[in-house]
PDB file of N, CA and C in Angstrom:
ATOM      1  N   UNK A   1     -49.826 -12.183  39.876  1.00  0.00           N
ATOM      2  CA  UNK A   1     -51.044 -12.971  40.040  1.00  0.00           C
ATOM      3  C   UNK A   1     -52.178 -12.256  39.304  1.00  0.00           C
ATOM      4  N   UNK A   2     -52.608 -12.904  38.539  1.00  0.00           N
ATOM      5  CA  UNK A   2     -54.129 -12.654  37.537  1.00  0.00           C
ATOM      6  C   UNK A   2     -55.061 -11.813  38.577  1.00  0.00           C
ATOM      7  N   UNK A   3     -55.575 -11.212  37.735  1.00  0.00           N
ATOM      8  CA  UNK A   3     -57.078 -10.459  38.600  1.00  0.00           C
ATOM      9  C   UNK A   3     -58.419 -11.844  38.864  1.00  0.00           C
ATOM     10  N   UNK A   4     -57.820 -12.927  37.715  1.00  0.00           N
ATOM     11  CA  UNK A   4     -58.990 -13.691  37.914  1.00  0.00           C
ATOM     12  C   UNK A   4     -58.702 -14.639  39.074  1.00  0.00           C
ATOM     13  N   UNK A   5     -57.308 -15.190  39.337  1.00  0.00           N
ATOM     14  CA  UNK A   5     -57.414 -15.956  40.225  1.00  0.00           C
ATOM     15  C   UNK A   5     -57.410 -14.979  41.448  1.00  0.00           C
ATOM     16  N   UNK A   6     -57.208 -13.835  41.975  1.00  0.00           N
ATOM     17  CA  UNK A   6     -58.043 -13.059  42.881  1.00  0.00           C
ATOM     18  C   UNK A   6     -59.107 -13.499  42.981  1.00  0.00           C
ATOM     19  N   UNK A   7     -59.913 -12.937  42.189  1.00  0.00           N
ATOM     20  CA  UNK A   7     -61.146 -12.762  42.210  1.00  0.00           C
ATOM     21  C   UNK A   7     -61.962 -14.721  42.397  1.00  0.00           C
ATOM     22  N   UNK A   8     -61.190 -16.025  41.994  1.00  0.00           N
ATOM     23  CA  UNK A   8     -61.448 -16.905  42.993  1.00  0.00           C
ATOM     24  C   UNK A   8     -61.417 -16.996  43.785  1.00  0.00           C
ATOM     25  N   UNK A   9     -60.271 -16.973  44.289  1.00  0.00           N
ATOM     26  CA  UNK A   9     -60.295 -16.720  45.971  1.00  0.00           C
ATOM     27  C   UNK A   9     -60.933 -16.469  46.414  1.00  0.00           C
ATOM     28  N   UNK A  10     -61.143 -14.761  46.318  1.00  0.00           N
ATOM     29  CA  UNK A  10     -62.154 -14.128  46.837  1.00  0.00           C
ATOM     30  C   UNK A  10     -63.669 -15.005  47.044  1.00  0.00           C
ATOM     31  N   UNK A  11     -63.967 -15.303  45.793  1.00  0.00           N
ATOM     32  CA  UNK A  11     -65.575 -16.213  45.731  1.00  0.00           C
ATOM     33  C   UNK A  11     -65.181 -17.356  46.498  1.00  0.00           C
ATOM     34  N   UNK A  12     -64.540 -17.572  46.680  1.00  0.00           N
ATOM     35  CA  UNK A  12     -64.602 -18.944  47.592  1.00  0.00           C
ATOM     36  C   UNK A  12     -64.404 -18.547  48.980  1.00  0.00           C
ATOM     37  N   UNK A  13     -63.703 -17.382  49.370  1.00  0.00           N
ATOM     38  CA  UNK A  13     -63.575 -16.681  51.227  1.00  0.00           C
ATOM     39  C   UNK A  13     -64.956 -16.267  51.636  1.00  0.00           C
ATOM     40  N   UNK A  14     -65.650 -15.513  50.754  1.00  0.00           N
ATOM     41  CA  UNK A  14     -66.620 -14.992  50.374  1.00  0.00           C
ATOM     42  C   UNK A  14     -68.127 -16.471  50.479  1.00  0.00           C
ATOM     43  N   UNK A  15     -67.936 -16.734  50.192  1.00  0.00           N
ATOM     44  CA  UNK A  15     -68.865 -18.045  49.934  1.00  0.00           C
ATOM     45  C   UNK A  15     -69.163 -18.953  51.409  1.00  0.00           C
ATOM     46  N   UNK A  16     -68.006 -19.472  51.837  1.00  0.00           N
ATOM     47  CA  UNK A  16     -67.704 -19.909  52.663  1.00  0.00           C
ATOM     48  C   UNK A  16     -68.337 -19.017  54.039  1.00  0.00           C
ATOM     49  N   UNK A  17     -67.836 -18.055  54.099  1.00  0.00           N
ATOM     50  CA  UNK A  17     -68.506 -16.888  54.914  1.00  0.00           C
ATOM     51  C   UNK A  17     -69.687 -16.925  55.455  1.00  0.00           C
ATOM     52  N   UNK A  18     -70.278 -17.186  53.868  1.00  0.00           N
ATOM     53  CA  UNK A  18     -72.030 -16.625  53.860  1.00  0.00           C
ATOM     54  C   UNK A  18     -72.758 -17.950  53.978  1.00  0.00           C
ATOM     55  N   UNK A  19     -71.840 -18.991  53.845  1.00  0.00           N
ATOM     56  CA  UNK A  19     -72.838 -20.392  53.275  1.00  0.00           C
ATOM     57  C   UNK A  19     -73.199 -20.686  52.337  1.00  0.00           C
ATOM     58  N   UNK A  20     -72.576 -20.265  50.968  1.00  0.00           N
ATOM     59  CA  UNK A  20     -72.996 -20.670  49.697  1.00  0.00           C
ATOM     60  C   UNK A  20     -71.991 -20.898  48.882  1.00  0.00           C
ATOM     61  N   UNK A  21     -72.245 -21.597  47.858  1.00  0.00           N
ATOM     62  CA  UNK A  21     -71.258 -21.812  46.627  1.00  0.00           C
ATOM     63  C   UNK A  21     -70.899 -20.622  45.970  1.00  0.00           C
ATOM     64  N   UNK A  22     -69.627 -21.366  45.777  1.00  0.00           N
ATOM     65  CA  UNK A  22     -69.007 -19.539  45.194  1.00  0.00           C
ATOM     66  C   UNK A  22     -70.119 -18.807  43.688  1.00  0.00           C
ATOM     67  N   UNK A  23     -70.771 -19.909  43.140  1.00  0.00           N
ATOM     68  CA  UNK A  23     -71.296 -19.772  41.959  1.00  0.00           C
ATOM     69  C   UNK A  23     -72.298 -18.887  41.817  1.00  0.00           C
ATOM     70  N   UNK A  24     -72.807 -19.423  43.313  1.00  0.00           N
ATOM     71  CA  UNK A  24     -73.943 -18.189  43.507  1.00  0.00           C
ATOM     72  C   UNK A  24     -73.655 -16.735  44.389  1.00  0.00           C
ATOM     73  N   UNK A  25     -72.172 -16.270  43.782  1.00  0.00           N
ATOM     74  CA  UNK A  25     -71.617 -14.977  44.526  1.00  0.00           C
ATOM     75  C   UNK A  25     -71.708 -14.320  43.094  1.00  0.00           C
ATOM     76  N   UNK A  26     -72.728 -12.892  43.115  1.00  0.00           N
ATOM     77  CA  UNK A  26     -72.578 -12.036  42.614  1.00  0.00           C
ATOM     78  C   UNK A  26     -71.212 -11.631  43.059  1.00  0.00           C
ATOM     79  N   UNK A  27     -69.898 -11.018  42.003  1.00  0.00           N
ATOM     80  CA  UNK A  27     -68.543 -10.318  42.821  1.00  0.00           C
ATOM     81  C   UNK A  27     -69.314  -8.945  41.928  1.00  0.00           C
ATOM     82  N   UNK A  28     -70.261  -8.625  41.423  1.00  0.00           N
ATOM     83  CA  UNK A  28     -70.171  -6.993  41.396  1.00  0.00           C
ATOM     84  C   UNK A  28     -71.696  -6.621  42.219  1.00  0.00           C
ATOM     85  N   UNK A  29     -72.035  -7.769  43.234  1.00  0.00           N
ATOM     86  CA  UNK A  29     -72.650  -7.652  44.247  1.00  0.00           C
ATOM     87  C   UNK A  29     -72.153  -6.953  46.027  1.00  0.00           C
ATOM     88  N   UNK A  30     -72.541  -6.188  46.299  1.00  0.00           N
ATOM     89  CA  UNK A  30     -71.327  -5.431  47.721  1.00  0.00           C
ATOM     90  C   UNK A  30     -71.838  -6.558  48.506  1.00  0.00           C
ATOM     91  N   UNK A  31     -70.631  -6.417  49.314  1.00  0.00           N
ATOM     92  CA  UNK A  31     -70.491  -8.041  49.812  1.00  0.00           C
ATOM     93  C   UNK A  31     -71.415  -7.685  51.382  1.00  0.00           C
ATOM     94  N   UNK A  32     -72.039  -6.534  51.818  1.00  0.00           N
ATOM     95  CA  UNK A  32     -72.762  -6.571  52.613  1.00  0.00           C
ATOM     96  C   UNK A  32     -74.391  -6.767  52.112  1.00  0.00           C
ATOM     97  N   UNK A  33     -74.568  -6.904  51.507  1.00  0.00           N
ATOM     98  CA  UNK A  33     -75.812  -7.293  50.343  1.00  0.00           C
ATOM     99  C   UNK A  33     -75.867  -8.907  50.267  1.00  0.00           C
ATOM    100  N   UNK A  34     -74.539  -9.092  50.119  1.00  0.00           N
ATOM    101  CA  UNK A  34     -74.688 -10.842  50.249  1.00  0.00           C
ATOM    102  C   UNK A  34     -74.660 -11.480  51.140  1.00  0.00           C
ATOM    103  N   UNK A  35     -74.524 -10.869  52.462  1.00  0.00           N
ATOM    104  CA  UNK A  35     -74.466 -10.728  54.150  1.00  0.00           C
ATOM    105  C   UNK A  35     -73.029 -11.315  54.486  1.00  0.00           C
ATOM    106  N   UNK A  36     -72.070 -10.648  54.343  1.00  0.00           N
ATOM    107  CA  UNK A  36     -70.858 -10.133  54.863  1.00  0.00           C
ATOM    108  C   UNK A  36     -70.863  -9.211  56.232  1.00  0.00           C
ATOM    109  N   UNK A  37     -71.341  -9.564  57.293  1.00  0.00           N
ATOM    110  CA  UNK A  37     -71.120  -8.649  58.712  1.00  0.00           C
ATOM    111  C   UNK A  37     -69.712  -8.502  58.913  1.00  0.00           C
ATOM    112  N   UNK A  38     -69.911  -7.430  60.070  1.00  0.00           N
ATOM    113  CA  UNK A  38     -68.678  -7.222  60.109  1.00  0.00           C
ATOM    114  C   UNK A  38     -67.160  -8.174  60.544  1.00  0.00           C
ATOM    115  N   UNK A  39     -68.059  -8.727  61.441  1.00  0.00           N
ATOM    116  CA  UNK A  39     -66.838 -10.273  61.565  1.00  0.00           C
ATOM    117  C   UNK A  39     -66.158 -10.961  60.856  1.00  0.00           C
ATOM    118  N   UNK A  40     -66.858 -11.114  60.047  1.00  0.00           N
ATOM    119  CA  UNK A  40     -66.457 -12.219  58.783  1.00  0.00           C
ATOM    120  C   UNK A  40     -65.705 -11.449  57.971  1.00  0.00           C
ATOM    121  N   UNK A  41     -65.843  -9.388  58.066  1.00  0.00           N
ATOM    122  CA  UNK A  41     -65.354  -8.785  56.893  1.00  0.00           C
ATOM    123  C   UNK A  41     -63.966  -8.865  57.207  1.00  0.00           C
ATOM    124  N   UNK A  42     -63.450  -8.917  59.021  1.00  0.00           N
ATOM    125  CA  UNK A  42     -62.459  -8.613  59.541  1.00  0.00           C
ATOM    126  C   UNK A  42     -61.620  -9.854  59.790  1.00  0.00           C
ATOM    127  N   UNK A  43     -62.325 -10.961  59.570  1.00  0.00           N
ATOM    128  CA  UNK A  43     -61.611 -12.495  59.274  1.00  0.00           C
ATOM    129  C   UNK A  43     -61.051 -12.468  57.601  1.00  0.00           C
ATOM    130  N   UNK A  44     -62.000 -11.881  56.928  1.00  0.00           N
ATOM    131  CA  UNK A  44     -61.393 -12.014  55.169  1.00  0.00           C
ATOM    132  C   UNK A  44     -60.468 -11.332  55.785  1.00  0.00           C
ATOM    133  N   UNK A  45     -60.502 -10.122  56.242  1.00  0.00           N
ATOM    134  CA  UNK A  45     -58.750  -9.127  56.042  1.00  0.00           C
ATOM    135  C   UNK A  45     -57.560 -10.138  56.278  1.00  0.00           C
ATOM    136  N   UNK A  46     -57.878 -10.883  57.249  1.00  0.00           N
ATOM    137  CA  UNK A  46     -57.256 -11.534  57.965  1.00  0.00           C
ATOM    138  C   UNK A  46     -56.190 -12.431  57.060  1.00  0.00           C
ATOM    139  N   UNK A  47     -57.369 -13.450  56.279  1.00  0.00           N
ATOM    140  CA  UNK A  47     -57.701 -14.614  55.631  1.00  0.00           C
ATOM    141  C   UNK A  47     -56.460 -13.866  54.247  1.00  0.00           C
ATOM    142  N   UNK A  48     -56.675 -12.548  53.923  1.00  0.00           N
ATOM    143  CA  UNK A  48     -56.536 -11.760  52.541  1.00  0.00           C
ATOM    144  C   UNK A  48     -54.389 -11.875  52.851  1.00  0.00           C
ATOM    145  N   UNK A  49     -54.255 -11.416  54.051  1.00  0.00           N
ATOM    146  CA  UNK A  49     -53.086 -10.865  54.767  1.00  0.00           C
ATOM    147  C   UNK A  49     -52.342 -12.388  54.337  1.00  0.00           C
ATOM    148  N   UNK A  50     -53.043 -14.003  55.466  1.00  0.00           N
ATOM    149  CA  UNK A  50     -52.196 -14.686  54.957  1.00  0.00           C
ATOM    150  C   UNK A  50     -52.097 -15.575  53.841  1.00  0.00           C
ATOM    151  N   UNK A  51     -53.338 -15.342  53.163  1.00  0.00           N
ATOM    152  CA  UNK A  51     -53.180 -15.991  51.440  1.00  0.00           C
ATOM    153  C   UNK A  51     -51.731 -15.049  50.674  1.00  0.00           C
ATOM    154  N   UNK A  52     -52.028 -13.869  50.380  1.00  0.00           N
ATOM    155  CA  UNK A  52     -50.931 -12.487  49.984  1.00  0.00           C
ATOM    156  C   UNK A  52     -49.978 -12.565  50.296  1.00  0.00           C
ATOM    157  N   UNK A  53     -49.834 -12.581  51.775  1.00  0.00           N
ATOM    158  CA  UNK A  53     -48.847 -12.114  52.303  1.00  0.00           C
ATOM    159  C   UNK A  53     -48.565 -10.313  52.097  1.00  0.00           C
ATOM    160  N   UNK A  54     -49.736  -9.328  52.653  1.00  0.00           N
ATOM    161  CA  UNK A  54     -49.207  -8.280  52.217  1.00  0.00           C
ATOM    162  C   UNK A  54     -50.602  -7.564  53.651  1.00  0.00           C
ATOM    163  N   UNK A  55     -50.208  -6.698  54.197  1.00  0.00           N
ATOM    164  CA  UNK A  55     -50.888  -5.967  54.597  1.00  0.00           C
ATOM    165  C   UNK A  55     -51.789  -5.007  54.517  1.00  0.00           C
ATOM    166  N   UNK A  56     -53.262  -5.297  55.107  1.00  0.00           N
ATOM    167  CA  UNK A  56     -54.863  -4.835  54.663  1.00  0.00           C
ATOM    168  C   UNK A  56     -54.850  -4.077  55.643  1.00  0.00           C
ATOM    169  N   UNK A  57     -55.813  -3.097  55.686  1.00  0.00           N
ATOM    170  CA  UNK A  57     -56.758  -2.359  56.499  1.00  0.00           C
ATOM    171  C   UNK A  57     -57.814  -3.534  57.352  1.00  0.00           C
ATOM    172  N   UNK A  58     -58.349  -3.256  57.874  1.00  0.00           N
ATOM    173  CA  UNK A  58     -59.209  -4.586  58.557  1.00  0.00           C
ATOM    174  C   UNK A  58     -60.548  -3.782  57.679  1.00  0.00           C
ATOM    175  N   UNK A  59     -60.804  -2.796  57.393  1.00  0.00           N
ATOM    176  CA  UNK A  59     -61.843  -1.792  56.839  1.00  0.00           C
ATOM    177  C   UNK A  59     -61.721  -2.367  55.197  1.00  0.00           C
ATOM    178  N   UNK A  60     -61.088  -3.170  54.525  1.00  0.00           N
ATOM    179  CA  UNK A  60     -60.513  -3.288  53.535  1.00  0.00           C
ATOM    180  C   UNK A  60     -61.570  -3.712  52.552  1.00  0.00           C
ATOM    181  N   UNK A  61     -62.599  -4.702  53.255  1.00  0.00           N
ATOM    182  CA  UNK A  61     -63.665  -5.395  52.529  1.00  0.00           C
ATOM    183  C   UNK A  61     -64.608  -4.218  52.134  1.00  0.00           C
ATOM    184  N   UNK A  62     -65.033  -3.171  53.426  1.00  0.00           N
ATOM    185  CA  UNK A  62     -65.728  -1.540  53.373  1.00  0.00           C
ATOM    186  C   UNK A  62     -65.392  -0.874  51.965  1.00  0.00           C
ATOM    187  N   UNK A  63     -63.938  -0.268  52.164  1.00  0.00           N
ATOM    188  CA  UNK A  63     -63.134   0.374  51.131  1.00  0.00           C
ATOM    189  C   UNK A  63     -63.386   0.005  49.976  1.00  0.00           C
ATOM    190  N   UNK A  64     -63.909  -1.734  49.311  1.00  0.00           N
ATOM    191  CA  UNK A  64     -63.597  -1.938  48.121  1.00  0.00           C
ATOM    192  C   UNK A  64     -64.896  -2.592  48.134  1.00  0.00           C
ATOM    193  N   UNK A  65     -66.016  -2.308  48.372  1.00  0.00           N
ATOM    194  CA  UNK A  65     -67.218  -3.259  48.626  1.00  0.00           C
ATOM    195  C   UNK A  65     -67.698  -4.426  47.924  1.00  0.00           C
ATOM    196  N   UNK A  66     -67.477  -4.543  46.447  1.00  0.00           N
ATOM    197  CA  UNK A  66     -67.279  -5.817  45.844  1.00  0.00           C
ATOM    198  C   UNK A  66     -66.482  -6.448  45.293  1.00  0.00           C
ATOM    199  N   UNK A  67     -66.815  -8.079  45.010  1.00  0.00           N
ATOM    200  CA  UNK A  67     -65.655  -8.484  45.019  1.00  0.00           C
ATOM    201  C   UNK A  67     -64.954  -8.611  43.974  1.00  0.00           C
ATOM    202  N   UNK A  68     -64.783  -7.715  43.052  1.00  0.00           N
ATOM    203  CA  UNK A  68     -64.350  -7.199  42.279  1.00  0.00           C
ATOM    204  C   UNK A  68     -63.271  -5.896  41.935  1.00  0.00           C
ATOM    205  N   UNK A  69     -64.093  -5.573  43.085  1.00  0.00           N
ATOM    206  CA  UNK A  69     -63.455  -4.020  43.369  1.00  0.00           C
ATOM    207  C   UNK A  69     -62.641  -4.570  44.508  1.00  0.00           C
ATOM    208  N   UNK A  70     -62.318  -5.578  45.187  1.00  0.00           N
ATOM    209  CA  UNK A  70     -61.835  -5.736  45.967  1.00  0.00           C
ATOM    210  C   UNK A  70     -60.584  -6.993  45.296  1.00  0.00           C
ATOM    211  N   UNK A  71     -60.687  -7.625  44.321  1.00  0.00           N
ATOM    212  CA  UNK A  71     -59.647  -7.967  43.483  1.00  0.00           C
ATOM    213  C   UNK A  71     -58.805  -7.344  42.837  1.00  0.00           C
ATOM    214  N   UNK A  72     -59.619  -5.794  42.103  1.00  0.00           N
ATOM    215  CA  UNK A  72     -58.744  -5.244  41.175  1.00  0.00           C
ATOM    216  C   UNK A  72     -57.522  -4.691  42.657  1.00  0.00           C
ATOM    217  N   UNK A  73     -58.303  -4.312  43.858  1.00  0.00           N
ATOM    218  CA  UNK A  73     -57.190  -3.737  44.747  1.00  0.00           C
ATOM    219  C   UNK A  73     -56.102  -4.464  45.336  1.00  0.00           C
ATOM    220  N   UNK A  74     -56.310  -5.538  45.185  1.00  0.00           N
ATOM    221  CA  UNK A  74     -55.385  -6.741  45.686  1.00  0.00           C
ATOM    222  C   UNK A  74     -54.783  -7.127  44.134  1.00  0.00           C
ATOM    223  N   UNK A  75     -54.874  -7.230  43.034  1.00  0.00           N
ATOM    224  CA  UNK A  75     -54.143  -6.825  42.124  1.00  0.00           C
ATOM    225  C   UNK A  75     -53.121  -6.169  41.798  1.00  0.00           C
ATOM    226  N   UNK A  76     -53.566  -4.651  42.297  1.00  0.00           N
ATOM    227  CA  UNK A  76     -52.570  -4.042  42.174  1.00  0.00           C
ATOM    228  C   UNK A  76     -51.108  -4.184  43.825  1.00  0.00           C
ATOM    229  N   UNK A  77     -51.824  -4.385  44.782  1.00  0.00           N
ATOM    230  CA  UNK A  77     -51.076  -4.768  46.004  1.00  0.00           C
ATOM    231  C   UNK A  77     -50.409  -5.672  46.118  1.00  0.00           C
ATOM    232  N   UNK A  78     -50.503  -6.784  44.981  1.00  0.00           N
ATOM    233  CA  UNK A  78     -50.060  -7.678  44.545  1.00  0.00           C
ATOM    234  C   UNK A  78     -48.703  -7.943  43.934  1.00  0.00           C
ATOM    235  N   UNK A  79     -49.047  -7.065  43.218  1.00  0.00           N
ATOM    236  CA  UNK A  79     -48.108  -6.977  41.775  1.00  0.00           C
ATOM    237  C   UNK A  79     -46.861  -6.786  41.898  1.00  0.00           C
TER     238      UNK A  79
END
């Protein structure tokens, strides 16, 4: 799976989250900047686990703070 269609996903889990269109998601914005609390960070893990199918940290959104940095890691977890 592409880093880019990650990194949709992501803008659209991400989006949804916060209340906005994915369009207006900075991904080399940290996703607590775009108001990602912690609930919502521990629903993406969630959300990440059964899109993948692969097992996250619930800390996972923390670890990789944007969503970028949080594609390239699901990239490689991916692969």
């Amino acid at each position: 799976m592409s880093h880019d269609v990650i990194r949709a996903w992501l803008l659209e889990r991400v989006a949804f989250y916060v209340e906005r269109e994915p369009g207006e998601i900075d991904p080399d914005l940290k996703l607590v900047e775009i108001g990602l609390d912690s609930v919502f960070a521990m629903s993406l893990s969630g959300d990440i686990e059964d899109e993948f199918e692969v097992v996250v940290e619930p800390t996972v959104a923390w670890d990789y703070p944007t969503v970028n940095a949080l594609a390239g890691y699901l990239r490689e977890v991916v692969a």
